[in-house]
Protein backbone atom coordinates (compact mmCIF):
# COMPACT_ATOMS: atom_id res chain seq x y z
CA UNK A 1 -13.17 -7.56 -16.31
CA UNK A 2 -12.31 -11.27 -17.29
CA UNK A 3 -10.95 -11.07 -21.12
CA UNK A 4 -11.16 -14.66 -21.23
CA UNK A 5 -14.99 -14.59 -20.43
CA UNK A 6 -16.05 -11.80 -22.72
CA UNK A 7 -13.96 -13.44 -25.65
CA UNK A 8 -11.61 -10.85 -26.16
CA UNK A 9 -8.31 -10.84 -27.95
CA UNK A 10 -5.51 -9.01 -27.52
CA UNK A 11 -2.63 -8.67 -29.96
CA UNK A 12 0.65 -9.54 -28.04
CA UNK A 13 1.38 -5.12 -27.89
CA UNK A 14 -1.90 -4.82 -26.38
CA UNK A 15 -1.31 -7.28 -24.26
CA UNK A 16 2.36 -6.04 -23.50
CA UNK A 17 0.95 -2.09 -23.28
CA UNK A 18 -1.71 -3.31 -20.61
CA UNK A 19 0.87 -5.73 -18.75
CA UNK A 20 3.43 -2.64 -18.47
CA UNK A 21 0.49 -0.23 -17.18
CA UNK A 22 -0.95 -2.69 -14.46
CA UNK A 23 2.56 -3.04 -12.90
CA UNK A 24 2.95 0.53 -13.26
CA UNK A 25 -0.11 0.85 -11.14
CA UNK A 26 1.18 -1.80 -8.84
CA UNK A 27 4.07 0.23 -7.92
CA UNK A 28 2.38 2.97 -7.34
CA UNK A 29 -0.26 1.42 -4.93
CA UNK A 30 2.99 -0.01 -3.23
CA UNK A 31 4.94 3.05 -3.05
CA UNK A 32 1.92 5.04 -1.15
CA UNK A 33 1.09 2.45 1.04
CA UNK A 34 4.96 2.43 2.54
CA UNK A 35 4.05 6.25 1.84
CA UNK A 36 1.07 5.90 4.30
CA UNK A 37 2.63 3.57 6.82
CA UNK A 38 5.48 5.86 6.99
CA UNK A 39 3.30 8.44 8.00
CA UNK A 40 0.97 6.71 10.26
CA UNK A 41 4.53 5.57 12.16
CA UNK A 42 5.47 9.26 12.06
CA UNK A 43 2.36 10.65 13.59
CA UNK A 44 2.14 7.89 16.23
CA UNK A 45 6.07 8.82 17.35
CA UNK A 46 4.76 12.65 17.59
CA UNK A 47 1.95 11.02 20.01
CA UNK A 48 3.45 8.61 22.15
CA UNK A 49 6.88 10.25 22.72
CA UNK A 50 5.48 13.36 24.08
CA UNK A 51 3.37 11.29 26.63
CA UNK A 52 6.22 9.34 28.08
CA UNK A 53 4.83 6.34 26.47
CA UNK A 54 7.35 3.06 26.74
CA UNK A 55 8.41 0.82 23.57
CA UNK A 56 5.57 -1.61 24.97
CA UNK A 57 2.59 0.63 25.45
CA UNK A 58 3.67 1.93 22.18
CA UNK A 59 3.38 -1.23 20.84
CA UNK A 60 -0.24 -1.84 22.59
CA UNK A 61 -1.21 1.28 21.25
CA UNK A 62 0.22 0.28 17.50
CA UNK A 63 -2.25 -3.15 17.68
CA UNK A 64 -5.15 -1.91 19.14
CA UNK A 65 -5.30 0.96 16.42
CA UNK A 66 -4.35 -1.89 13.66
């Protein structure tokens, strides 16, 4: 929603309150993505070493997925 647009005002706390929740958000959306591509590094290690896939085919295997 664009404040600016619908005329609204916010008192310098609101404003505060809603700046410290949206990078409280932020940081959460950042910690599950490293969350997430932890993971998605962890499950392709439990595929490709089993397999007797090399550092390179890993890597071709990494991008095509991507």
């Amino acid at each position: 929603m664009n404040f600016k647009k619908q005329k609204v005002k916010l008192s310098l706390s609101e404003e505060s309150e809603w700046m410290h929740y949206f990078k409280e958000q932020k940081q959460k959306a950042r910690d599950l993505q490293s969350q997430i591509t932890h993971t998605i590094r962890k499950i392709d290690r439990l595929v490709c070493e089993p397999n007797g896939l090399t550092g390179e085919e890993i890597g071709i295997v990494e991008v095509s997925v991507v």
